[in-house]
C-alpha atoms as a PDB file:
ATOM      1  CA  UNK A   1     -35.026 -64.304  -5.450  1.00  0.00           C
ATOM      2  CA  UNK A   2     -33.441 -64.391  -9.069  1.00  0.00           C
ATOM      3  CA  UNK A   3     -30.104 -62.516  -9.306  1.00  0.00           C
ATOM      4  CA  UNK A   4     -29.098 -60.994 -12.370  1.00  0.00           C
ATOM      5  CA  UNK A   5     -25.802 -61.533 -13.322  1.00  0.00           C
ATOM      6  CA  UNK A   6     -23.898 -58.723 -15.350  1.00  0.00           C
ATOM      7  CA  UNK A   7     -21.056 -59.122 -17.997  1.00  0.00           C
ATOM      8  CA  UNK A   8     -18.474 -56.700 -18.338  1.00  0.00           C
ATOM      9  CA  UNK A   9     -16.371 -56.393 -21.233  1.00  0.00           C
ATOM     10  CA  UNK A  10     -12.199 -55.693 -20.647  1.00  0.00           C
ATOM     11  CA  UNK A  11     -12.527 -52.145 -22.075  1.00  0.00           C
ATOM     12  CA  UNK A  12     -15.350 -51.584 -19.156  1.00  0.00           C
ATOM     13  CA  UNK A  13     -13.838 -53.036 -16.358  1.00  0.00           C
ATOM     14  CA  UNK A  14     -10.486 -50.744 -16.926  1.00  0.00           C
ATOM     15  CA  UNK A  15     -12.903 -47.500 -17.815  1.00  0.00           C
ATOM     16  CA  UNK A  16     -14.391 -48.230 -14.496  1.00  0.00           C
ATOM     17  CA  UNK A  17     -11.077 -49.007 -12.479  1.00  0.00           C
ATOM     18  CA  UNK A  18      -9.952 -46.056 -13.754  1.00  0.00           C
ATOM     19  CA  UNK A  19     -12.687 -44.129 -12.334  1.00  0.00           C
ATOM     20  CA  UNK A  20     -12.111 -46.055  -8.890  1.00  0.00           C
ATOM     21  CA  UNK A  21      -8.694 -44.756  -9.224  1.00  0.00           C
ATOM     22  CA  UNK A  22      -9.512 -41.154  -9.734  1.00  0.00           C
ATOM     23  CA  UNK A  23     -11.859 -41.637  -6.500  1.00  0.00           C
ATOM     24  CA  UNK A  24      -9.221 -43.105  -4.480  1.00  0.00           C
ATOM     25  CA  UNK A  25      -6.799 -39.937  -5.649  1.00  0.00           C
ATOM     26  CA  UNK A  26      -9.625 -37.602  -4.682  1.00  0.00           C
ATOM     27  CA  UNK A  27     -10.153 -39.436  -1.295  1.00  0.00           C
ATOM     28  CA  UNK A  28      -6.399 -39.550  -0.453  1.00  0.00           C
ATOM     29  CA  UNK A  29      -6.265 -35.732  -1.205  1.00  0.00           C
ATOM     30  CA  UNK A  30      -8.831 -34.992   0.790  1.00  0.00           C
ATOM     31  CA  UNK A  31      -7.356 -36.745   3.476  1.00  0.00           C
ATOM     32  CA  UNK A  32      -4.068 -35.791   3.357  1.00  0.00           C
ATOM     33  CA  UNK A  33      -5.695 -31.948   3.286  1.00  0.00           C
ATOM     34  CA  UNK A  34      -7.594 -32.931   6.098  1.00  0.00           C
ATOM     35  CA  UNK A  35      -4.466 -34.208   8.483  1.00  0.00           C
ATOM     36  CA  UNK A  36      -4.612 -32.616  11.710  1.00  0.00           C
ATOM     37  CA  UNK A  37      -0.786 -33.985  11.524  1.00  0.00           C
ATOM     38  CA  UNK A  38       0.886 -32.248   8.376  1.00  0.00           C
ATOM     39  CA  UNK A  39       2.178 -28.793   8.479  1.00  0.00           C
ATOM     40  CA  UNK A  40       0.687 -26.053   7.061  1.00  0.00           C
ATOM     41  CA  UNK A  41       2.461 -22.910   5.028  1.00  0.00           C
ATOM     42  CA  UNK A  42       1.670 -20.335   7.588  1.00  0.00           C
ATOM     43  CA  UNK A  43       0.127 -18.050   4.357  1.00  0.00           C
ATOM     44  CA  UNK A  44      -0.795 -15.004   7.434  1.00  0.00           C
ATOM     45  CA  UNK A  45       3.030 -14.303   7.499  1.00  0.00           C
ATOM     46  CA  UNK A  46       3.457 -14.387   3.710  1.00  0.00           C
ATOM     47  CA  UNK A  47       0.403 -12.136   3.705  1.00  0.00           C
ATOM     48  CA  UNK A  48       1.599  -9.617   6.204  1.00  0.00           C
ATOM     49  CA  UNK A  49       4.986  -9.339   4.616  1.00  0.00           C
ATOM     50  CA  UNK A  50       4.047  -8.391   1.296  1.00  0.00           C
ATOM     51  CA  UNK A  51       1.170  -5.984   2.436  1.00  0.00           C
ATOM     52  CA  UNK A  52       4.013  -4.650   5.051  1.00  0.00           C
ATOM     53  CA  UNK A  53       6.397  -4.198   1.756  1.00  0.00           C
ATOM     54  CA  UNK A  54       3.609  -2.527  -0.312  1.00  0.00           C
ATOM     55  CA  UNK A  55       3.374   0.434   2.538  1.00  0.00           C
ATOM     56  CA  UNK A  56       6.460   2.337   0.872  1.00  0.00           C
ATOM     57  CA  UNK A  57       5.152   1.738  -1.904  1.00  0.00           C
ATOM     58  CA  UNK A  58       1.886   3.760  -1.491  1.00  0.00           C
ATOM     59  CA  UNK A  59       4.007   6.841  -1.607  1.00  0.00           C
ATOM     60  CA  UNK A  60       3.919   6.409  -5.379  1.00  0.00           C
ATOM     61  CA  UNK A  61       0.132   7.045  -4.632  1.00  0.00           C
ATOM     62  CA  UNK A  62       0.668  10.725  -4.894  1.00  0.00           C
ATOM     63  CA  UNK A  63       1.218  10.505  -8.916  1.00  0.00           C
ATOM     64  CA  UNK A  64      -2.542   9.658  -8.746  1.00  0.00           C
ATOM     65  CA  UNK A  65      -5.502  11.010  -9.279  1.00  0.00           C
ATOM     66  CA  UNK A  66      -6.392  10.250  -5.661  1.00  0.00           C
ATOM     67  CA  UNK A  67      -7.265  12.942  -3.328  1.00  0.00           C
ATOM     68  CA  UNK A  68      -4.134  13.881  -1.426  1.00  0.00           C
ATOM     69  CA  UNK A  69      -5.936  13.966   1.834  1.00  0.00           C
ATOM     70  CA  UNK A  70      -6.106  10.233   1.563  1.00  0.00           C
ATOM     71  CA  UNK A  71      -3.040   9.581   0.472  1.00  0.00           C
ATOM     72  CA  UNK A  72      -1.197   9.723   3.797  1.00  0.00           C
ATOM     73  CA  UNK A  73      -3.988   7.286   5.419  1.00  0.00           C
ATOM     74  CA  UNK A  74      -3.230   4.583   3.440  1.00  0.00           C
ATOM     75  CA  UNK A  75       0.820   5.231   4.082  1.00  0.00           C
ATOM     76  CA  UNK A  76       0.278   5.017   7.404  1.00  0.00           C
ATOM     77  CA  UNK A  77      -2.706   2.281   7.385  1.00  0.00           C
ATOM     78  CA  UNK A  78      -0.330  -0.169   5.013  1.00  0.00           C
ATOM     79  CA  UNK A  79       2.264  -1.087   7.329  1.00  0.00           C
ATOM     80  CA  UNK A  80      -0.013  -1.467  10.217  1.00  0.00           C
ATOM     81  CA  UNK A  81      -2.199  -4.029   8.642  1.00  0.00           C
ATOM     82  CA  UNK A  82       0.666  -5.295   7.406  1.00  0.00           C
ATOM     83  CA  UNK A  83       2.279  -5.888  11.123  1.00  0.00           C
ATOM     84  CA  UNK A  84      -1.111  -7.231  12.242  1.00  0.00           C
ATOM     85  CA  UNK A  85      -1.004 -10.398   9.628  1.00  0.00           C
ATOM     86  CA  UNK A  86       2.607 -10.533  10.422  1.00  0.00           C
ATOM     87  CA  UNK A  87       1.761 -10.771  14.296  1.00  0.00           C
ATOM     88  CA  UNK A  88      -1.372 -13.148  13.064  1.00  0.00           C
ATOM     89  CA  UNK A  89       0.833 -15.289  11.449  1.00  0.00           C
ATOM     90  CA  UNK A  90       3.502 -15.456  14.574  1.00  0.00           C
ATOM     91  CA  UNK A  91       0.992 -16.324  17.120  1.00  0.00           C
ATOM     92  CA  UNK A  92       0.197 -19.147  14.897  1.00  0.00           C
ATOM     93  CA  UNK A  93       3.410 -20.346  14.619  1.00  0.00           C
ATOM     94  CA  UNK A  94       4.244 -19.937  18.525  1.00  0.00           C
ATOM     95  CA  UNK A  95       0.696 -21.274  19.361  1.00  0.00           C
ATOM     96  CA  UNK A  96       0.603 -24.338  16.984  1.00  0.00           C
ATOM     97  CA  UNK A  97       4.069 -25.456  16.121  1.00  0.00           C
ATOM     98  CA  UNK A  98       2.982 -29.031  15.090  1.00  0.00           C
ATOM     99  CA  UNK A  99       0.687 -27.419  12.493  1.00  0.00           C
ATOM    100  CA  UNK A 100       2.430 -24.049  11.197  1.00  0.00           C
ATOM    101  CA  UNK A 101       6.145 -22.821  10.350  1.00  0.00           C
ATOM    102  CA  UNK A 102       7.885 -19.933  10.629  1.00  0.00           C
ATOM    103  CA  UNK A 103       8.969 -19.433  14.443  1.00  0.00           C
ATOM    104  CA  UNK A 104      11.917 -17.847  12.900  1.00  0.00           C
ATOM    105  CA  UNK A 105      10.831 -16.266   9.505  1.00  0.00           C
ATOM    106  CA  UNK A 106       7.970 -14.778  11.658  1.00  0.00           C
ATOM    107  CA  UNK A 107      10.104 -13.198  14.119  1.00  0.00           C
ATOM    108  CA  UNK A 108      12.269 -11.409  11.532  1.00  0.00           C
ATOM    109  CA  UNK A 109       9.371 -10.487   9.330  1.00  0.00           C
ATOM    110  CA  UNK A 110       7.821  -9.192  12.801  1.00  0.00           C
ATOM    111  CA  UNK A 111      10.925  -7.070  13.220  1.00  0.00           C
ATOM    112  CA  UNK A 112      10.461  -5.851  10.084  1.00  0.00           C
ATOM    113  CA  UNK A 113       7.018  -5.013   9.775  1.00  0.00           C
ATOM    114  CA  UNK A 114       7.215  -2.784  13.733  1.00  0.00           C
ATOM    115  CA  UNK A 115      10.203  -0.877  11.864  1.00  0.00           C
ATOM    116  CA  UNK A 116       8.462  -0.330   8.922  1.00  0.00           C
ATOM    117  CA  UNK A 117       5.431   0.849  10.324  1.00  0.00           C
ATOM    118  CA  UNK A 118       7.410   2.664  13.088  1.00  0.00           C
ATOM    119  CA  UNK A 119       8.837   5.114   9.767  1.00  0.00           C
ATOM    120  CA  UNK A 120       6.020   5.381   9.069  1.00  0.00           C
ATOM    121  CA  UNK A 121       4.031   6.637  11.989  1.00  0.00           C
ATOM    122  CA  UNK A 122       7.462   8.871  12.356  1.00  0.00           C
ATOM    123  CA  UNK A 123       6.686  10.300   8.830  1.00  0.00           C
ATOM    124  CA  UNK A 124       3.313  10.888   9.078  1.00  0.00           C
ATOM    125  CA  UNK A 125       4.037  13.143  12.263  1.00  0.00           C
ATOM    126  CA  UNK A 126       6.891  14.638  10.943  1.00  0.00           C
ATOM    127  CA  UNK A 127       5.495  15.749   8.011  1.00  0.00           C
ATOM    128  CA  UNK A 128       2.685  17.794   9.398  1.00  0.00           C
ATOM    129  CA  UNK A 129       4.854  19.381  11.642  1.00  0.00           C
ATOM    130  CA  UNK A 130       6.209  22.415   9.277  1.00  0.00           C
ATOM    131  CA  UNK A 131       7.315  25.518  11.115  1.00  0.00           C
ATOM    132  CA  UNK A 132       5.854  28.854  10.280  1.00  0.00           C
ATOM    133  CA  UNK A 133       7.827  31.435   8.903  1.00  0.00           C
ATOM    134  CA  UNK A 134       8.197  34.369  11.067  1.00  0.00           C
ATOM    135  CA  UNK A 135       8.721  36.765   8.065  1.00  0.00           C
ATOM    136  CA  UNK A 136       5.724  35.665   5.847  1.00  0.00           C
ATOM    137  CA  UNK A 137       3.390  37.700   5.429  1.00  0.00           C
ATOM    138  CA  UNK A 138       0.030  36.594   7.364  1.00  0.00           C
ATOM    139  CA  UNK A 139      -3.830  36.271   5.679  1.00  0.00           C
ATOM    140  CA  UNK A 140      -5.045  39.321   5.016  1.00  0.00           C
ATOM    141  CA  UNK A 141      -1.781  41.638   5.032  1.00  0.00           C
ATOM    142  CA  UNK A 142      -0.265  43.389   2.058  1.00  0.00           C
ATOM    143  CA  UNK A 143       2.190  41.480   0.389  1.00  0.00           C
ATOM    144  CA  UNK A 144       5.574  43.758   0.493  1.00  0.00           C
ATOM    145  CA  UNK A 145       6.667  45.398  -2.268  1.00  0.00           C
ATOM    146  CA  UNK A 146       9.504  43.028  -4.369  1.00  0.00           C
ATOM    147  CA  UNK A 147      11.250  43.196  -7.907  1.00  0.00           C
ATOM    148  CA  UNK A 148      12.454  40.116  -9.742  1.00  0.00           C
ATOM    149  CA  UNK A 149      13.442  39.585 -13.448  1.00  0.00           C
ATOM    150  CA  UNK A 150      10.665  38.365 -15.735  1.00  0.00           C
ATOM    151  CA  UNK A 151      11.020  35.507 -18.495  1.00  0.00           C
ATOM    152  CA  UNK A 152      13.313  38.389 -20.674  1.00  0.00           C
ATOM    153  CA  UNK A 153      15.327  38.757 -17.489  1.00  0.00           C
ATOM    154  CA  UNK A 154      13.846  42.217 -17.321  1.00  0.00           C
ATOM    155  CA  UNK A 155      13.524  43.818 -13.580  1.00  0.00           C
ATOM    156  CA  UNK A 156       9.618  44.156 -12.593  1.00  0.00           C
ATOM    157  CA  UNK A 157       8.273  44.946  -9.556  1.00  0.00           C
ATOM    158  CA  UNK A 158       5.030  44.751  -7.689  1.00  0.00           C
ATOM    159  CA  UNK A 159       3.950  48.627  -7.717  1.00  0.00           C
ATOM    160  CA  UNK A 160       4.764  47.862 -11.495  1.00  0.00           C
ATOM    161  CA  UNK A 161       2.326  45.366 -12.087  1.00  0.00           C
ATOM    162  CA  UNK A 162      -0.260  47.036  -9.733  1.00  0.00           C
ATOM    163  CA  UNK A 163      -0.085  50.152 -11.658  1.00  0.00           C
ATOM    164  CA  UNK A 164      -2.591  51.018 -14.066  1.00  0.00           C
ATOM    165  CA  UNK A 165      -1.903  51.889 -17.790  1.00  0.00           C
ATOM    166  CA  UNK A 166      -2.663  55.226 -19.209  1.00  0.00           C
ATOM    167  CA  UNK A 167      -6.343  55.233 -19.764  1.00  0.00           C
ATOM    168  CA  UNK A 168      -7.137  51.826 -18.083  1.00  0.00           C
ATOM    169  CA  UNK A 169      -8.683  51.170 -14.272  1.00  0.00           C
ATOM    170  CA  UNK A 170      -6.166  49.967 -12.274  1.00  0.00           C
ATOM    171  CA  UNK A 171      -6.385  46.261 -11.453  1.00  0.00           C
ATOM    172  CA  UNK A 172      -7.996  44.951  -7.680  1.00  0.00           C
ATOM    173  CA  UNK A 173      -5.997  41.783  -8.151  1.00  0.00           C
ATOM    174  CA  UNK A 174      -3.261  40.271  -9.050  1.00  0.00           C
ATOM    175  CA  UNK A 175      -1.912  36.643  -9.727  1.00  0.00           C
ATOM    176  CA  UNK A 176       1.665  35.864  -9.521  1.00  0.00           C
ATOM    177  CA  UNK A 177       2.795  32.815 -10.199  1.00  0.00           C
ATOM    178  CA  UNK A 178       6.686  31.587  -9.371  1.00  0.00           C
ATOM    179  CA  UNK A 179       8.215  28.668 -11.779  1.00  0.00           C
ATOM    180  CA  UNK A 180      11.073  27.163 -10.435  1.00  0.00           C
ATOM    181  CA  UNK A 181      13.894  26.162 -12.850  1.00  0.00           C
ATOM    182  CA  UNK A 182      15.361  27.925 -15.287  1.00  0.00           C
ATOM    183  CA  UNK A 183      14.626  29.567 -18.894  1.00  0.00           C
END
């Protein structure tokens, strides 16, 4: 059996222990990623935190275009996945100590994230519970007669507006529509 024996200039040999080198970095990453041993950032809490934190923030939601029937879904829905990465990220850190932090971070941002979403469950209840006027007027009932000035600060009243002009049908409807503010 002949054997072929292969020269290697200087220049070669370092291009190709510097390729051994950038294998053995690669390798030693990969291990070290790999170590059962090392801690881990516990990224669940870090998670839950700022998605807890962006629940007040979904209030800014009604400036949108989105439908406001959604809106108060999402205010509500924020904070509680929020609190469930939060509690994720706990039972990691109680379960597997040797592997992930924050026992103590955890607990806070746990605290946090229940009174966060605890507002908001209190909003979203409170909110729909508005108490009807006794003295509105109902559906389907005449609106009472009023008078209030106009834009010129002139007095004009309902029957006003509901009257017909000389020569004109009187109207079936009317719009009214009340600015706040001043002119």
């Amino acid at each position: 059996m002949e054997t072929e024996r292969i020269v290697l200039s200087q220049r070669e040999v370092a291009s190709l222990s510097g390729r051994l080198e950038n294998v053995l970095h690669a390798c030693y990453a990969l291990h070290f990623m790999l170590d059962p041993n090392q801690r881990r950032t516990n990224s669940a809490l870090w998670a839950g935190l700022l998605v807890t934190v962006l629940g007040p923030l979904t209030n800014l939601l009604y400036y949108s275009k989105l439908p406001a029937t959604v809106i108060p879904w999402l205010n509500l829905a924020t904070p509680a996945i929020g609190l469930l990465l939060v509690s994720l990220g706990v039972a990691r850190a109680f379960r597997k100590p040797q592997l992930y932090r924050g026992k103590i971070t955890g607990s806070i941002f746990t605290v946090l994230a229940a009174l966060l979403f605890a507002g908001s469950v209190w909003l979203f209840i409170d909110v729909r519970d508005v108490p009807r006027s006794a003295g509105a007027p109902q559906v389907g009932q005449p609106v009472p007669d009023f008078t209030l000035p106009d834009s010129t600060r002139q007095p004009v009243s309902l029957a006003q507006l509901f009257s017909a002009a000389p020569g004109t049908p009187q109207p079936k409807a009317l719009l009214l529509v009340f600015y706040r503010g001043y002119w």
